[in-house]
C-alpha atoms as a PDB file:
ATOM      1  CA  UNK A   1      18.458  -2.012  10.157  1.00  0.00           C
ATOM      2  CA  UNK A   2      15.522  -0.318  11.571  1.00  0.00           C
ATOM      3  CA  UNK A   3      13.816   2.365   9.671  1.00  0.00           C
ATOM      4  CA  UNK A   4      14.617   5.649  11.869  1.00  0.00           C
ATOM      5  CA  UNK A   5      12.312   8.743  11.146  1.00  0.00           C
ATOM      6  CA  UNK A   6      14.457  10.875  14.105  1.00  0.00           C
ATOM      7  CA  UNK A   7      17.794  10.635  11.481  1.00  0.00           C
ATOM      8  CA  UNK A   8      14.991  12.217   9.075  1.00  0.00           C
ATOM      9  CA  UNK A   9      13.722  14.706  10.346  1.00  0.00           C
ATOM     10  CA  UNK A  10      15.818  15.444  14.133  1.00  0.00           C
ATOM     11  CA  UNK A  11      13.699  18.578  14.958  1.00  0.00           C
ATOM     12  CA  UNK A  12      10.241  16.489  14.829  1.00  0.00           C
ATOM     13  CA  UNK A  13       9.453  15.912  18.733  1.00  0.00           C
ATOM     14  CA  UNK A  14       9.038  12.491  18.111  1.00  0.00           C
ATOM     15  CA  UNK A  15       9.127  11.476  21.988  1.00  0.00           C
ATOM     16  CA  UNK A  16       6.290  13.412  22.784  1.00  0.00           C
ATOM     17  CA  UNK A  17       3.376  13.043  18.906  1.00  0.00           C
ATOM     18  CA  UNK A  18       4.514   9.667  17.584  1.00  0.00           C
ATOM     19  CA  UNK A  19       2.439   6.742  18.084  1.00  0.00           C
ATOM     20  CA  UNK A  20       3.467   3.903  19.639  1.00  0.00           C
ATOM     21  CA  UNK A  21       1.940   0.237  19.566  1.00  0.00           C
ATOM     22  CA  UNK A  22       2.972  -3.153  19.191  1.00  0.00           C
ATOM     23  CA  UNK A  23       1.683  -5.752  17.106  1.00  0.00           C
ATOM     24  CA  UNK A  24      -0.708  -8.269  18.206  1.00  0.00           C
ATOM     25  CA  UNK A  25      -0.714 -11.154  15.967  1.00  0.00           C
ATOM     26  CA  UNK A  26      -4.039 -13.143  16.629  1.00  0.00           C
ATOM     27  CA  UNK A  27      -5.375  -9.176  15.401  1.00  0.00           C
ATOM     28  CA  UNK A  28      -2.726  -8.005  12.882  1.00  0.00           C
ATOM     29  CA  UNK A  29      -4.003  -8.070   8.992  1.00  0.00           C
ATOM     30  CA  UNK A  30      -2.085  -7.811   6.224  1.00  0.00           C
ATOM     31  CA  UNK A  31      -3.155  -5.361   3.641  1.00  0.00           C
ATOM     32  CA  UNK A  32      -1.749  -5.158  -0.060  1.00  0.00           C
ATOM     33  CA  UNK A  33      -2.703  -2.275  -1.485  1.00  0.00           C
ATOM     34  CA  UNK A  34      -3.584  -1.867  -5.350  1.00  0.00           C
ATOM     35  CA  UNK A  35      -0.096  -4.509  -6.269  1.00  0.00           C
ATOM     36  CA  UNK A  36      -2.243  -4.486 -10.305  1.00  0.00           C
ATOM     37  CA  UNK A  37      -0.092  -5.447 -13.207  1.00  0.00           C
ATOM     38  CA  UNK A  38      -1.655  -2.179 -14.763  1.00  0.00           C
ATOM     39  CA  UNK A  39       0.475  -0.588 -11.914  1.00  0.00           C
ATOM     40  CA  UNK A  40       3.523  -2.347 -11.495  1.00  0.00           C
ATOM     41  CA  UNK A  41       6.097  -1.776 -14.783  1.00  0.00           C
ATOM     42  CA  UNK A  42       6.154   1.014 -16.680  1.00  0.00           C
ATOM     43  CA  UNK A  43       6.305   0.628 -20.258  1.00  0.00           C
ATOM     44  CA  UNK A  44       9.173   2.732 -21.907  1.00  0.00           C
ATOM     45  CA  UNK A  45       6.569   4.429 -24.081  1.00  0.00           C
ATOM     46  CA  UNK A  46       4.001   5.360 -21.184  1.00  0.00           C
ATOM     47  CA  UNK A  47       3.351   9.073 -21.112  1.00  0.00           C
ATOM     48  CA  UNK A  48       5.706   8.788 -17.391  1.00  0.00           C
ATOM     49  CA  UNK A  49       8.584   7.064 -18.394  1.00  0.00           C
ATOM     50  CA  UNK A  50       9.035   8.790 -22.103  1.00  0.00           C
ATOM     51  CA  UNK A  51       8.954  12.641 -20.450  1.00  0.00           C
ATOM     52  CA  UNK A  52      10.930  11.334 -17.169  1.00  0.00           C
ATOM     53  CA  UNK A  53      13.171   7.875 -17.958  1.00  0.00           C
ATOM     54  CA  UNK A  54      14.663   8.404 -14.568  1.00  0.00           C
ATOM     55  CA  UNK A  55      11.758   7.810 -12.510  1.00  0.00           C
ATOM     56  CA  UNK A  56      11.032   4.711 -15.022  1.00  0.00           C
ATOM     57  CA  UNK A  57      13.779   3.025 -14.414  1.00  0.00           C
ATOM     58  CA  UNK A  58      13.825   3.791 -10.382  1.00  0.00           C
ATOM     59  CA  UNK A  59      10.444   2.334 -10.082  1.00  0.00           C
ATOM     60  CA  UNK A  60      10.606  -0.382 -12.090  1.00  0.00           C
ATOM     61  CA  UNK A  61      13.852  -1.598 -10.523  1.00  0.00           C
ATOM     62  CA  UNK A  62      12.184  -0.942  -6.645  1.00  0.00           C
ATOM     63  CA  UNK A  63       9.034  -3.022  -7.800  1.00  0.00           C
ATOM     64  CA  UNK A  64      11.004  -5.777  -8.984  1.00  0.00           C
ATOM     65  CA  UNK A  65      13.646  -5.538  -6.848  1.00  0.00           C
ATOM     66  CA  UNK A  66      12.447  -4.862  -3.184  1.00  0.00           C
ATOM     67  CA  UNK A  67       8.744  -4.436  -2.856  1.00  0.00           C
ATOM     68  CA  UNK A  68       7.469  -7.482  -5.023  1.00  0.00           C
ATOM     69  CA  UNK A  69       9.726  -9.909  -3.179  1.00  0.00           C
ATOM     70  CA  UNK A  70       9.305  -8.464   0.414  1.00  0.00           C
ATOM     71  CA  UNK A  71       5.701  -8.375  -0.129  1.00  0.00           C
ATOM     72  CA  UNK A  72       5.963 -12.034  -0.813  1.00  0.00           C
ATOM     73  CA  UNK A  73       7.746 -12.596   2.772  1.00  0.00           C
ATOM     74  CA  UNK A  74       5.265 -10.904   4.359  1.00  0.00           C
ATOM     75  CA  UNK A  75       2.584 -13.020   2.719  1.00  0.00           C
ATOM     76  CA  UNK A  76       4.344 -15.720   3.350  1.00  0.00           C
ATOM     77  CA  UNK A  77       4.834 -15.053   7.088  1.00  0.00           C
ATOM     78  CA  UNK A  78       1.288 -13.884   7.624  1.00  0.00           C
ATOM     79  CA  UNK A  79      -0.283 -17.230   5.623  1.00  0.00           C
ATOM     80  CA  UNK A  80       2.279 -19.633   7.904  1.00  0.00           C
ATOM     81  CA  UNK A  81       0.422 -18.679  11.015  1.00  0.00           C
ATOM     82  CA  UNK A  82      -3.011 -18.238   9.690  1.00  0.00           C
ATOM     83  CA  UNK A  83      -3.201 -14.534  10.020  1.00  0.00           C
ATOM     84  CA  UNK A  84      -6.184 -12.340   8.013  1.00  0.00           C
ATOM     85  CA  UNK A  85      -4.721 -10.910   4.750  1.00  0.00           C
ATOM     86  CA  UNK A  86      -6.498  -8.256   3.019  1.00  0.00           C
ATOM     87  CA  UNK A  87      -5.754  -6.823  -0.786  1.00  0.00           C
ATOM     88  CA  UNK A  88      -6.936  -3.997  -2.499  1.00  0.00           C
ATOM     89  CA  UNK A  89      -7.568  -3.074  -5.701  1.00  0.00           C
ATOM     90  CA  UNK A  90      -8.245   0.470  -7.323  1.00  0.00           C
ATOM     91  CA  UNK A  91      -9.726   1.435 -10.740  1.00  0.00           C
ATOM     92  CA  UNK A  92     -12.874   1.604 -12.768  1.00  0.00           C
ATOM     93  CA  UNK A  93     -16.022  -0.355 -12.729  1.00  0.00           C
ATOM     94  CA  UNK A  94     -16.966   0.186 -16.355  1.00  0.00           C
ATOM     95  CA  UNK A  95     -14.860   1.051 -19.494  1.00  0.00           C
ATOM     96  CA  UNK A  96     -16.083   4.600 -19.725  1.00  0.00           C
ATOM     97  CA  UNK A  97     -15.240   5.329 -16.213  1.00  0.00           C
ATOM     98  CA  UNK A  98     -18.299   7.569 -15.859  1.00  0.00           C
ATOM     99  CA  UNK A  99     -18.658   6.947 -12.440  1.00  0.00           C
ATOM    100  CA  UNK A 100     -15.127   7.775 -11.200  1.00  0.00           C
ATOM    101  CA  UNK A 101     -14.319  11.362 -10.017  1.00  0.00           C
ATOM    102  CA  UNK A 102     -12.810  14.432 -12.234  1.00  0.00           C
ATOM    103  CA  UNK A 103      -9.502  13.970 -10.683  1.00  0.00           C
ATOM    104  CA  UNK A 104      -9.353  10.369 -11.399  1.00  0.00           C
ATOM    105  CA  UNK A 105     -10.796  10.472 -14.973  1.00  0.00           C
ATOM    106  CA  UNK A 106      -7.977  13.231 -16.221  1.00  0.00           C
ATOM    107  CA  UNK A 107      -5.510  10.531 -14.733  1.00  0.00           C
ATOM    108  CA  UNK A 108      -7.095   7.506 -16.571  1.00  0.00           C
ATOM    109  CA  UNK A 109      -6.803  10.120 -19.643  1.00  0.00           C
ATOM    110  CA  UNK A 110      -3.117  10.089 -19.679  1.00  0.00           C
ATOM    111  CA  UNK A 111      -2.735   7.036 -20.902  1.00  0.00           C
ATOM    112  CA  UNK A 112      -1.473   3.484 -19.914  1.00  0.00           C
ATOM    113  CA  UNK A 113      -3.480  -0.186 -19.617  1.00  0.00           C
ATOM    114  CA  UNK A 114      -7.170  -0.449 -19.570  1.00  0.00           C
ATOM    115  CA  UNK A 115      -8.133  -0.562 -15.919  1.00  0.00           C
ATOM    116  CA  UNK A 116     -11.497  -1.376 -15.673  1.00  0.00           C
ATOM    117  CA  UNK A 117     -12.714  -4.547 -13.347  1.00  0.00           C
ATOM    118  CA  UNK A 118     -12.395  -6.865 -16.441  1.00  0.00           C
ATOM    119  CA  UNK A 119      -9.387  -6.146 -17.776  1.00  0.00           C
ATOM    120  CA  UNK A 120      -6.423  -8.051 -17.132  1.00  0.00           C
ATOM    121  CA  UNK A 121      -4.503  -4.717 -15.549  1.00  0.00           C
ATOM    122  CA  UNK A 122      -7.212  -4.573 -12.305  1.00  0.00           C
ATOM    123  CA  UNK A 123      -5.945  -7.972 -11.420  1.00  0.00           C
ATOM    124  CA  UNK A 124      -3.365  -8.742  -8.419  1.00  0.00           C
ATOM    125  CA  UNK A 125      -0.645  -9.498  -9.516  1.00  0.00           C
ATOM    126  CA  UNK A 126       0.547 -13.240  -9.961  1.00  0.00           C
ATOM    127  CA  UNK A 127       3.138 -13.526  -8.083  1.00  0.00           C
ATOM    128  CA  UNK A 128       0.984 -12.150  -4.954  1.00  0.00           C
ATOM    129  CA  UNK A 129      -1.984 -13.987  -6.046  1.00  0.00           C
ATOM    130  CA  UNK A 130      -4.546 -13.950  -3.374  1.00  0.00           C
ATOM    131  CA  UNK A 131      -5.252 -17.556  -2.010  1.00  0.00           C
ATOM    132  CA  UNK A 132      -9.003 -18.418  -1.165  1.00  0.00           C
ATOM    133  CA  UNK A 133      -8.954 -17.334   2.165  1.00  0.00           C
ATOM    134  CA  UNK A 134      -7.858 -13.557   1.337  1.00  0.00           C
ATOM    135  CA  UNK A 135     -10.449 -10.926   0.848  1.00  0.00           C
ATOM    136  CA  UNK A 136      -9.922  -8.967  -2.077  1.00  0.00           C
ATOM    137  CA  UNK A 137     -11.512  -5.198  -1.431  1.00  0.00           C
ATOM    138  CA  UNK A 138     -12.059  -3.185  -5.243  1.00  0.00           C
ATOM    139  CA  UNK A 139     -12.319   0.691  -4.934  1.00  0.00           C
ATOM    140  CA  UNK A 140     -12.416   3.419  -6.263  1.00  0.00           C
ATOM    141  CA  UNK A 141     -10.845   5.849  -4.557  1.00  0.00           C
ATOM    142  CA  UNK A 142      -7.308   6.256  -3.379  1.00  0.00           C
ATOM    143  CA  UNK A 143      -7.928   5.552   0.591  1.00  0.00           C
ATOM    144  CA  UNK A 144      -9.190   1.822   0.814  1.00  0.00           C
ATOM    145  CA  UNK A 145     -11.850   2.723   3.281  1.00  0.00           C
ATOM    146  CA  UNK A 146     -13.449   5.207   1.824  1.00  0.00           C
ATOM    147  CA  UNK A 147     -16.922   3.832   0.116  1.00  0.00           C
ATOM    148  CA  UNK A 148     -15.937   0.758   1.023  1.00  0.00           C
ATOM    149  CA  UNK A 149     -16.420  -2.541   3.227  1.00  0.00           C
ATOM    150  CA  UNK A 150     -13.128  -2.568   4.169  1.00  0.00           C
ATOM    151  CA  UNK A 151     -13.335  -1.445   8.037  1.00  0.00           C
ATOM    152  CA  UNK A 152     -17.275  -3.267   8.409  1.00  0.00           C
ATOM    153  CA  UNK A 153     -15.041  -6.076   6.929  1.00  0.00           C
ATOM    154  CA  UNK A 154     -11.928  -5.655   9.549  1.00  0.00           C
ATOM    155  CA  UNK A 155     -14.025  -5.287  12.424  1.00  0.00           C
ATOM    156  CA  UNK A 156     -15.683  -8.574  11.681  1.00  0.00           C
ATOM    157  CA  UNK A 157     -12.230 -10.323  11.716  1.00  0.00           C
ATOM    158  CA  UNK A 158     -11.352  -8.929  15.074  1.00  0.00           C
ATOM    159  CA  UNK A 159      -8.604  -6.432  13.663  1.00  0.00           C
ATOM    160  CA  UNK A 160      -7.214  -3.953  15.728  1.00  0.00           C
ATOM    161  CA  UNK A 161      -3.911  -3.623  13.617  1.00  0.00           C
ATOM    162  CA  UNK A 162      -3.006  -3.234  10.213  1.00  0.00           C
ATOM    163  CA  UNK A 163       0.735  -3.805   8.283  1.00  0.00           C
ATOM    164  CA  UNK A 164       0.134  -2.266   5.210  1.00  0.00           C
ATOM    165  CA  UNK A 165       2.288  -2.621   1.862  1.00  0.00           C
ATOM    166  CA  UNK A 166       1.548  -1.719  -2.010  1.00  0.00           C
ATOM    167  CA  UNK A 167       1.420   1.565  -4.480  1.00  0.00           C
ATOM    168  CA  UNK A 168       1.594   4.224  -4.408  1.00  0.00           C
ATOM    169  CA  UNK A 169       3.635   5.254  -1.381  1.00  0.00           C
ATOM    170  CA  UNK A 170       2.100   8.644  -0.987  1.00  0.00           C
ATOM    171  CA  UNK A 171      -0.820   8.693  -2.362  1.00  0.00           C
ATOM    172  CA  UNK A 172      -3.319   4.918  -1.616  1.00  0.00           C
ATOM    173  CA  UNK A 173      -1.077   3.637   0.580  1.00  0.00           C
ATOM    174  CA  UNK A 174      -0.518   6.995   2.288  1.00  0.00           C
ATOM    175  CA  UNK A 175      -4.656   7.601   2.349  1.00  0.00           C
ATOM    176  CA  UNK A 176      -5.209   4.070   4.085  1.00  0.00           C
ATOM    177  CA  UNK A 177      -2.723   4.139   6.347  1.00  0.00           C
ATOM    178  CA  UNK A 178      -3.999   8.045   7.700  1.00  0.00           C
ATOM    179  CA  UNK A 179      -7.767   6.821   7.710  1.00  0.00           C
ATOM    180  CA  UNK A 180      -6.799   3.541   9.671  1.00  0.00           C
ATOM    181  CA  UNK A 181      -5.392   5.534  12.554  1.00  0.00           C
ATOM    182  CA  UNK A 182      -8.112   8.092  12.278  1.00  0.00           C
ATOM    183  CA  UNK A 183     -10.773   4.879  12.306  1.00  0.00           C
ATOM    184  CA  UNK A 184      -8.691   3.868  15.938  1.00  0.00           C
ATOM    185  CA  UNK A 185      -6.272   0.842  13.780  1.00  0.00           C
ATOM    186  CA  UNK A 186      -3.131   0.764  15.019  1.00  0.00           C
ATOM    187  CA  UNK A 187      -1.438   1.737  11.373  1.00  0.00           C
ATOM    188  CA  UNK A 188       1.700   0.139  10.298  1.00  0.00           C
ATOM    189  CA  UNK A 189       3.321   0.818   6.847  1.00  0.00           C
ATOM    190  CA  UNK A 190       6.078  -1.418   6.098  1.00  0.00           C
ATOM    191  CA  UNK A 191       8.660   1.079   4.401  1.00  0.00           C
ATOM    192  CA  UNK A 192      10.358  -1.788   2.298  1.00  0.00           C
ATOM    193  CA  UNK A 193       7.421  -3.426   0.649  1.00  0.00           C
ATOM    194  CA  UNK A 194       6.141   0.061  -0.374  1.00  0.00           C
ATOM    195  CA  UNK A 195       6.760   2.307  -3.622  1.00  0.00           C
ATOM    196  CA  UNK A 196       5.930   5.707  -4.918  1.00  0.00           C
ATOM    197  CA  UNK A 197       7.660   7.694  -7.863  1.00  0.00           C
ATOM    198  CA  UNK A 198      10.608   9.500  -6.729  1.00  0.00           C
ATOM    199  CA  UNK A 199      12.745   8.444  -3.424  1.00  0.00           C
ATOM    200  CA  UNK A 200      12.889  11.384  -1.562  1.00  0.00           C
ATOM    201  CA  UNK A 201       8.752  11.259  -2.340  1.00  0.00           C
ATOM    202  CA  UNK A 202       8.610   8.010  -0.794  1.00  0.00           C
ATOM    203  CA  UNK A 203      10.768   9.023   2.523  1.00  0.00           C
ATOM    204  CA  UNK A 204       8.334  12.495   2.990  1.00  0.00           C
ATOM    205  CA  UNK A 205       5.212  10.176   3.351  1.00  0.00           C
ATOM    206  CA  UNK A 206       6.514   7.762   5.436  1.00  0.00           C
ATOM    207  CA  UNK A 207       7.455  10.859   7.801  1.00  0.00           C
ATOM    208  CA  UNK A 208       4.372  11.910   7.438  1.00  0.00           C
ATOM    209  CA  UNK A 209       2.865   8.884   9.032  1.00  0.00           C
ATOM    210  CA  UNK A 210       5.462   8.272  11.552  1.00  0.00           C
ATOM    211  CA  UNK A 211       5.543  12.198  13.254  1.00  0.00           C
ATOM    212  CA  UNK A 212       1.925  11.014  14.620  1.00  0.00           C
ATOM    213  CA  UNK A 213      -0.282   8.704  13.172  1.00  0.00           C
ATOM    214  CA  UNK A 214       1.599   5.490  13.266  1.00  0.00           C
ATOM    215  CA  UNK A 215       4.383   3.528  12.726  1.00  0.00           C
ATOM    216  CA  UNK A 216       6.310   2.713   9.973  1.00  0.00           C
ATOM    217  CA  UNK A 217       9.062  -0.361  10.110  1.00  0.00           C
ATOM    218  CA  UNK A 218      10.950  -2.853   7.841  1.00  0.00           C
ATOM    219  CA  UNK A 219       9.812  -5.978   6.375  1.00  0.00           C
ATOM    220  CA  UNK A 220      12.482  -7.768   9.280  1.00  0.00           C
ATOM    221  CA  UNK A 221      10.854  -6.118  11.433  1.00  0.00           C
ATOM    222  CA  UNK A 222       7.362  -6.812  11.090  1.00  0.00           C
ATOM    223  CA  UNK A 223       8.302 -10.885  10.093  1.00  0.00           C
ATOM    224  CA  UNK A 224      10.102 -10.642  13.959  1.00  0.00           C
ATOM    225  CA  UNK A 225       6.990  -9.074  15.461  1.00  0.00           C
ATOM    226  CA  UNK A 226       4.848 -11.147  13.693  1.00  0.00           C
ATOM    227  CA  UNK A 227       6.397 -14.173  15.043  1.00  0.00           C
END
């Protein structure tokens, strides 16, 4: 079923702001964003899941569920016809963290896995393990282009569309997808392969994207378009 932002949101003149494109394969990437195991199950005694066990057990079950394995379609798909694939990853460079900002810093202070680029929490996780080909982009901010190589890096490839996927919904996911359209991308999120902490959380930032800076679509979808 396609993902329909006019049920959502019916007063939204979608026919007149949206943004409409379709997908050119030879120039469509791929882009994972931040899929860490530091990020992808929370514990039961993480500072999240002990004061809210509902949001534990909703993300946990969407990760496992839904986003992992339609992530690994879309991999699959894009790797079967040689397309560019692209993943993120977001956290500190050091194990003090001294050069991340204040807002980042207070989140690193609530608690969880070490992060930092050599601990085994920064790395992609196994089951979407980037192949040889991939180019794997580390940040450390929430948008993946800002302060980073990823557009110099795009542009190179001949990209002029990207299908994005990853964590968290509304916030790096969210971030790329806004500064891809603003950078002239054609911005794609694919609403089944992404995940944020609360459903109706998730839903507002994909309508965010969809009233005008892109598109947002299934995993069927792309996988069709793609092919």
């Amino acid at each position: 079923m396609k993902w329909n932002p006019r049920s959502l949101d019916p007063e939204w003149p979608f026919d007149i702001l949206a943004t409409d494109f379709a997908l050119e394969p030879d120039s469509t990437a791929l882009l994972v964003i931040d899929m860490q195991y530091g990020q992808l199950a929370m514990a039961p005694d993480s500072p999240l899941a002990r004061g809210h066990p509902p949001i534990a057990r909703y993300w946990n079950e969407r990760i496992e569920t839904i986003v992992i394995p339609n992530t690994r379609r879309l991999l699959d798909c894009f790797r079967a016809n040689n397309r560019k694939i692209v993943f993120t990853r977001n956290g500190n460079m050091t194990a003090t963290a001294d050069e991340m900002t204040t807002r980042l810093k207070a989140a690193l202070a609530m608690g969880g896995p070490a992060s930092d680029r050599n601990s085994p929490a920064y790395q992609i996780d196994q089951r979407l393990a980037p192949a040889a080909a991939d180019l794997v982009v580390d940040k450390l901010t929430s948008g993946g282009f800002t302060a980073s190589c990823l557009d110099h890096a795009l542009r190179n490839m001949g990209i002029h569309s990207v299908v994005m996927t990853g964590v968290l919904t509304d916030a790096c996911v969210l971030g790329t997808a806004r500064a891809a359209a603003e950078l002239g991308y054609n911005s794609l999120l694919c609403e089944d392969a992404c995940a944020t902490l609360t459903p109706r959380a998730h839903v507002e930032a994909l309508l965010m994207h969809a009233r005008i800076f892109g598109r947002v679509e299934t995993t069927d979808q792309v996988i069709a378009e793609m092919q």
